[in-house]
Each structure stands twice: as structure tokens, then as C-alpha cells.
C-alpha atoms as a PDB file:
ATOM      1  CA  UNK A   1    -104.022 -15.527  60.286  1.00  0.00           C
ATOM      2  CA  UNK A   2    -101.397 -17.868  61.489  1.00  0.00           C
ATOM      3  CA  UNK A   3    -100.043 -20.988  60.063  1.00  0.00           C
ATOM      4  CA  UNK A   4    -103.475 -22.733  60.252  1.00  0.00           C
ATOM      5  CA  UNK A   5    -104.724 -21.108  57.604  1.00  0.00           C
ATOM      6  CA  UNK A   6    -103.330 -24.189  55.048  1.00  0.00           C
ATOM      7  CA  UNK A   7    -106.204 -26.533  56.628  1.00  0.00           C
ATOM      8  CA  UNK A   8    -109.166 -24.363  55.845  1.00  0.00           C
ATOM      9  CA  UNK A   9    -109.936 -24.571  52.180  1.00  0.00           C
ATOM     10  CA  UNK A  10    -113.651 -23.827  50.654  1.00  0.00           C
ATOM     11  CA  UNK A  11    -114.816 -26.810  48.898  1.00  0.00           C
ATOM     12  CA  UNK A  12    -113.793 -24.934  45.477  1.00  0.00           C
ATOM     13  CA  UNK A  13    -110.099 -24.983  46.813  1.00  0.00           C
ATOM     14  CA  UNK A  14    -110.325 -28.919  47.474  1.00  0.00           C
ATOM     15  CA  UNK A  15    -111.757 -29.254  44.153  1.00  0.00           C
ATOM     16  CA  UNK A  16    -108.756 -27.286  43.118  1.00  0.00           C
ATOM     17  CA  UNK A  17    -106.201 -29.431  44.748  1.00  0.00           C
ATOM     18  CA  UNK A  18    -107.606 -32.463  43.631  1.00  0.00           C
ATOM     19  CA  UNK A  19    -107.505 -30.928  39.728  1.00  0.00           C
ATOM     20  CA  UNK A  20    -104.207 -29.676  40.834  1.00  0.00           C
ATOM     21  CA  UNK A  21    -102.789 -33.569  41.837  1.00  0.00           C
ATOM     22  CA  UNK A  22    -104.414 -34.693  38.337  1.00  0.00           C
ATOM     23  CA  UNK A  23    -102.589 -32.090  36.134  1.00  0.00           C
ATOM     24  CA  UNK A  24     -99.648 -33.456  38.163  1.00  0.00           C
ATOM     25  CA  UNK A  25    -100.272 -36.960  37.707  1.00  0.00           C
ATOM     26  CA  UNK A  26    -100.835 -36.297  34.069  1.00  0.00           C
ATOM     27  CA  UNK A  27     -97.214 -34.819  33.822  1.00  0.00           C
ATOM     28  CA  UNK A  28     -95.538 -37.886  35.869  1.00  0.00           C
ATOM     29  CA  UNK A  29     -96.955 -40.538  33.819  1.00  0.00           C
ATOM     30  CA  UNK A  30     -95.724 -39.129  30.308  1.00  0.00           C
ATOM     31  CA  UNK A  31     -92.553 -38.108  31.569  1.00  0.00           C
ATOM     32  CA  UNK A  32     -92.476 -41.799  33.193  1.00  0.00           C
ATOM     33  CA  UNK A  33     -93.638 -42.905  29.899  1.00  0.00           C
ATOM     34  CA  UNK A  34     -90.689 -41.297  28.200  1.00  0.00           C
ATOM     35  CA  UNK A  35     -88.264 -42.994  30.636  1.00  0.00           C
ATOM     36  CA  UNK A  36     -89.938 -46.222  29.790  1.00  0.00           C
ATOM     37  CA  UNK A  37     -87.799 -49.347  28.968  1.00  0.00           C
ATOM     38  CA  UNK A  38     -89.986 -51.812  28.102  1.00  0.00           C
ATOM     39  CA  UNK A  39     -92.487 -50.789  25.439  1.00  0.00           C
ATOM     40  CA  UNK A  40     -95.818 -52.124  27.472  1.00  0.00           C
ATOM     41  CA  UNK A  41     -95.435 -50.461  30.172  1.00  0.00           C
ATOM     42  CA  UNK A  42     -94.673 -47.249  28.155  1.00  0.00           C
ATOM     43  CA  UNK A  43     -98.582 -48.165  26.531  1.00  0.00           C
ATOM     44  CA  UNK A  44     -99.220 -48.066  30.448  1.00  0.00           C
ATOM     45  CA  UNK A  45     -98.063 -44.803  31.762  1.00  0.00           C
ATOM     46  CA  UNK A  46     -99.483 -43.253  28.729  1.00  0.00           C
ATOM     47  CA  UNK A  47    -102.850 -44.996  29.353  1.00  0.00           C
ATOM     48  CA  UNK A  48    -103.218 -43.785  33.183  1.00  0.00           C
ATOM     49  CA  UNK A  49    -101.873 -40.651  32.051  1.00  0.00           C
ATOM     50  CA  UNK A  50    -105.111 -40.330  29.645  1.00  0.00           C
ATOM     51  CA  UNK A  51    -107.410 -41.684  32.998  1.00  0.00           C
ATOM     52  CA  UNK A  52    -105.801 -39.250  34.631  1.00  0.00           C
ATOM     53  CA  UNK A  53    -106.599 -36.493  32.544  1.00  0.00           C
ATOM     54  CA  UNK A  54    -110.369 -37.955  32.452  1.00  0.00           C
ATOM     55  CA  UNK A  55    -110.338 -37.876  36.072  1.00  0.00           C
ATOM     56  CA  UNK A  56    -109.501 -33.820  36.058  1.00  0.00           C
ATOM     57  CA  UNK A  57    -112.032 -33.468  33.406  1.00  0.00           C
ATOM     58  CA  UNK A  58    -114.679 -34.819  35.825  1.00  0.00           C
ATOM     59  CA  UNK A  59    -113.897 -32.963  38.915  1.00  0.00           C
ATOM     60  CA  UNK A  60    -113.692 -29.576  36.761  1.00  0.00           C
ATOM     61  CA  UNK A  61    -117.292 -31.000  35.970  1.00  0.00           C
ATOM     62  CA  UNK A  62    -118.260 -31.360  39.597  1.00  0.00           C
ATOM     63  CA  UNK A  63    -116.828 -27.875  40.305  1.00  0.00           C
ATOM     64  CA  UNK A  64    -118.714 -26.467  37.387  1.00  0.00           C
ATOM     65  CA  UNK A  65    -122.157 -27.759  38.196  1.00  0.00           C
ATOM     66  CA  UNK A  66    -121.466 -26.535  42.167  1.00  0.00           C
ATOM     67  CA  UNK A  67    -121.940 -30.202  42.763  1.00  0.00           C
ATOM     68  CA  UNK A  68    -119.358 -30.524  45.297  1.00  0.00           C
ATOM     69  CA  UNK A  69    -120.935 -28.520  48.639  1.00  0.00           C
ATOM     70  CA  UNK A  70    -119.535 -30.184  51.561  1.00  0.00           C
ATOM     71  CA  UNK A  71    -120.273 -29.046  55.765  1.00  0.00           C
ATOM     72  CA  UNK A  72    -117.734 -26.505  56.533  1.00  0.00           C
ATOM     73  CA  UNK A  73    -116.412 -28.670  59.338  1.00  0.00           C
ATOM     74  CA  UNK A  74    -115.851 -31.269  57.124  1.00  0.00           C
ATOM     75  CA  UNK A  75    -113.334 -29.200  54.538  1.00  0.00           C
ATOM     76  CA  UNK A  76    -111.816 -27.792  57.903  1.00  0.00           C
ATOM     77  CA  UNK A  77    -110.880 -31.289  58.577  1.00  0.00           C
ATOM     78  CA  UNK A  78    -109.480 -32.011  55.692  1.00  0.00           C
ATOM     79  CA  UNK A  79    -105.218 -32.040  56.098  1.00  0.00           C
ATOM     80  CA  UNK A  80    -104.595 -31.810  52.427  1.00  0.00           C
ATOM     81  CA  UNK A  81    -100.776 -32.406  53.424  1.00  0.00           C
ATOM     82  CA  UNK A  82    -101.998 -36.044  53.909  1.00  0.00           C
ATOM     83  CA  UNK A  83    -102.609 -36.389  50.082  1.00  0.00           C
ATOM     84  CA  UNK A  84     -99.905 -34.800  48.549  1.00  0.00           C
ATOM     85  CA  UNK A  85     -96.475 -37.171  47.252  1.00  0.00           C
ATOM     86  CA  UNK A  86     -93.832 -35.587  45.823  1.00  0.00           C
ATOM     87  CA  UNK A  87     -94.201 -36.611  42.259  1.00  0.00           C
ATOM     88  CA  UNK A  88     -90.600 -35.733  40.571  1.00  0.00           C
ATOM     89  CA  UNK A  89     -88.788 -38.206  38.154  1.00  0.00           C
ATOM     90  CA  UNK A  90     -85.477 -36.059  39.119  1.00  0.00           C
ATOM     91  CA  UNK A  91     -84.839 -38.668  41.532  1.00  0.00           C
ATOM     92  CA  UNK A  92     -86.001 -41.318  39.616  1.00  0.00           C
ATOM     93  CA  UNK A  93     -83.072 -43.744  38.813  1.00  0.00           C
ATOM     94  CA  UNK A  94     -84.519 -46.389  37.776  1.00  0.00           C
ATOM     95  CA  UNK A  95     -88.024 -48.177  36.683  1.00  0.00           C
ATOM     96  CA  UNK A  96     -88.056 -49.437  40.826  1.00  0.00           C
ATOM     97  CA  UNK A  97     -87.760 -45.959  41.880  1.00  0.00           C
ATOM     98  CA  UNK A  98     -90.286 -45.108  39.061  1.00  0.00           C
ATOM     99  CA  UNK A  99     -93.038 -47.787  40.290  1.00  0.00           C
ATOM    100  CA  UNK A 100     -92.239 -46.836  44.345  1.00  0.00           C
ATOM    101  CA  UNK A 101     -93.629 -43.081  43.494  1.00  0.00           C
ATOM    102  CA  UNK A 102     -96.596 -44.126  41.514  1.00  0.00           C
ATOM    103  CA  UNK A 103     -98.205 -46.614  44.155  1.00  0.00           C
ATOM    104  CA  UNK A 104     -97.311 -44.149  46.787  1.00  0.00           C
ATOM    105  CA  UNK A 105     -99.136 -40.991  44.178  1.00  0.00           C
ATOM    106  CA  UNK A 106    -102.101 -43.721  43.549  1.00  0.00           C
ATOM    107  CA  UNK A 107    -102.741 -44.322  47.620  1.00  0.00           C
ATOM    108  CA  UNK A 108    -102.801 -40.725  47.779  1.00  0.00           C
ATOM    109  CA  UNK A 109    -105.010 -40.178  45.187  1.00  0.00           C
ATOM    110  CA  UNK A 110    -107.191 -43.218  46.432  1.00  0.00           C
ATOM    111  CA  UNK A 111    -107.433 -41.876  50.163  1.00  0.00           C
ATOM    112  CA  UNK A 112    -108.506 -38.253  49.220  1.00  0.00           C
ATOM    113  CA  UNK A 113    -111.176 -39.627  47.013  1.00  0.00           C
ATOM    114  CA  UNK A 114    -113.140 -42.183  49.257  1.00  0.00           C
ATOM    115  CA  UNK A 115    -112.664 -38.929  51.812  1.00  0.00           C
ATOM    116  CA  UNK A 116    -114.091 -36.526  49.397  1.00  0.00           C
ATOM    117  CA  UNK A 117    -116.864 -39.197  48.739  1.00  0.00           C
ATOM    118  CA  UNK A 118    -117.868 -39.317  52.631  1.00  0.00           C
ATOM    119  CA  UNK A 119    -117.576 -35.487  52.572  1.00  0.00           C
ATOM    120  CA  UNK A 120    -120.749 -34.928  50.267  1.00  0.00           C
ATOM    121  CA  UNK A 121    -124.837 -35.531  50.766  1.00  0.00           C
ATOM    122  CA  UNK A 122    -124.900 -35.666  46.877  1.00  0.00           C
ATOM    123  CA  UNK A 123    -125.291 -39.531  46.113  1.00  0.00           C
ATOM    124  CA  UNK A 124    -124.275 -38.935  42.733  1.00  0.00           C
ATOM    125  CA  UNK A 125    -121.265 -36.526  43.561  1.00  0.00           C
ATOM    126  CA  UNK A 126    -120.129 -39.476  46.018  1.00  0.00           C
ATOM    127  CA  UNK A 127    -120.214 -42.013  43.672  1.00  0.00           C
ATOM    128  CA  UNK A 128    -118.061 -39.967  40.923  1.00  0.00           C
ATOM    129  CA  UNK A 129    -115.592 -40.186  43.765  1.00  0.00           C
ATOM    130  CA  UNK A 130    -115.654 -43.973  44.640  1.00  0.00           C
ATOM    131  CA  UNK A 131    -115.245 -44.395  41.479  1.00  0.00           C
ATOM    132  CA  UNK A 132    -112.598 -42.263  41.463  1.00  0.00           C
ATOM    133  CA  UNK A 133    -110.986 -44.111  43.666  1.00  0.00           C
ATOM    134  CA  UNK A 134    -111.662 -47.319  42.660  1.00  0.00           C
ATOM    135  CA  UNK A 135    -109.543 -46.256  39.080  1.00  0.00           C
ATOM    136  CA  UNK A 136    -106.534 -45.022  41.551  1.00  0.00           C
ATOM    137  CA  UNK A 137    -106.755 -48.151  43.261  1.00  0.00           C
ATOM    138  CA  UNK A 138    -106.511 -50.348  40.091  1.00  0.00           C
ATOM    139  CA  UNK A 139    -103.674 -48.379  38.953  1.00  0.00           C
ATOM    140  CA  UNK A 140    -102.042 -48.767  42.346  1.00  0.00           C
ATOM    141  CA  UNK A 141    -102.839 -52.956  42.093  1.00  0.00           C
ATOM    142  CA  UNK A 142    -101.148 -52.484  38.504  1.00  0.00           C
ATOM    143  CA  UNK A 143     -98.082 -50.983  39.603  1.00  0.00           C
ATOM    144  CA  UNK A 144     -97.769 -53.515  42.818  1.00  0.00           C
ATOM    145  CA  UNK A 145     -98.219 -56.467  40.221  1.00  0.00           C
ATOM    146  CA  UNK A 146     -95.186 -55.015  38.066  1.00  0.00           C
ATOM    147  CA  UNK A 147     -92.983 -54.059  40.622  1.00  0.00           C
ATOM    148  CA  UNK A 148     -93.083 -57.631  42.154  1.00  0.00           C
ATOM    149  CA  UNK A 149     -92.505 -59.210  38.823  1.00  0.00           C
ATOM    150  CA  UNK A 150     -89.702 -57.034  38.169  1.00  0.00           C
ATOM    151  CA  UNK A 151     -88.405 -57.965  41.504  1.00  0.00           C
ATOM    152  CA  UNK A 152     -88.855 -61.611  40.636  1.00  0.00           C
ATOM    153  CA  UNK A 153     -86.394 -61.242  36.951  1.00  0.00           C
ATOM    154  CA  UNK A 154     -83.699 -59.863  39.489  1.00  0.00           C
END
């Protein structure tokens, strides 16, 4: 049984991770939206944090309907340890710090979907996750865009 054992994980179990990271997400944003000083950007975190809960609402769907049925070799592959960002606003000191962790949770996010999207022969199941990761690619642009203006006040 070895250590290996973290890299095997039936296509249920990705789904799972993948819901998991949403639920996650979904915390991070409010609690970033909470810490928010400027009043748009607390419209903002609450926004993604809504897309984000729409995005765990679809792959419960996918799990659901057993749409998700990848080769075996293909979920063996997958190093979920590539995905995962430690998404805590302990450390978050400011809205820099704050903006740093969400494009870095947004590449993530992006990265496991277009994998998950090559990992399926279901056209339909691939494009939920393109899409997917098209939305955690706009939110990634959207944090890049603040972050520079903000650097640009200082």
C-alpha cells in the first residue's frame, strides 16, 4: 500500500477533489469578501464566491449522472498535489497578499479543469470543463487586472 496510494483516485474521488477545491474556494472568497476594503471588490469576491458555488453544483451534477468515466491510466496520472494552493486568509495581511492567493487558487483551478476536460470521451462532459476553466481563467485575468492597478496607486 505504500505512499503511492495518494495518486490513484477513481474518477468519483477526482470529482470529489474538484467539489472539495470549490467548497474551499467558496469559503476564501467570503471570508476575502469580509476583509474587503474597498466596497467593489467586496461585490467581487462575493460574486466568484456564488460562480464558485455554481461550479460545485455542476460537477456534483456530472458525478450524479456518472458522466465523468475517464481510462484508468488517465486518473492514475493525475498528481492531484499539482492542483491544490493553500487557500488560508491567516496569512493574509493585506489586499496584495489577498489577490497573490486567488490568481495562484484560479491557475489551479484552471489547470485541473482543461486536464479533466482531456481526461473524458464525453464531448459534453469536456465542454462543462472548458468552460470551467474558461470562468477560473477570467477570474484569474480579474484579479491580475486589480492587483496591477493597486500596484500602480502605490
Amino acid at each position: 500500500m505504500g505512499g503511492n496510494m495518494k495518486n490513484w483516485m477513481s474518477s468519483d474521488a477526482v470529482l470529489d477533489f474538484a467539489i472539495g477545491e470549490e467548497e474551499r474556494a467558496v469559503e476564501f472568497y467570503t471570508e476575502l469578501s469580509e476583509k474587503a476594503h474597498h466596497r467593489h471588490m467586496e461585490e467581487v469576491f462575493l460574486q466568484f464566491a456564488g460562480e464558485e458555488r455554481g461550479h460545485r453544483a455542476k460537477l456534483i451534477a456530472v458525478k450524479e449522472g456518472k458522466k465523468f468515466q475517464p481510462e484508468e491510466s488517465d486518473v492514475i496520472d493525475l498528481k492531484i498535489s499539482d492542483y491544490t494552493v493553500e487557500l488560508s486568509t491567516a496569512n493574509v495581511e493585506n489586499y496584495g497578499d489577498a489577490l497573490v492567493v486567488a490568481m495562484k487558487k484560479e491557475k489551479a483551478a484552471f489547470k485541473l479543469y482543461s486536464r479533466l476536460s482531456e481526461m473524458t470521451d464525453s464531448p459534453e462532459t469536456a465542454g462543462l470543463f472548458k468552460a470551467l476553466a474558461q470562468e477560473e481563467a477570467k477570474h484569474k485575468l480579474r484579479f491580475e487586472i486589480e492587483y496591477d492597478d493597486m500596484l500602480k496607486e502605490n
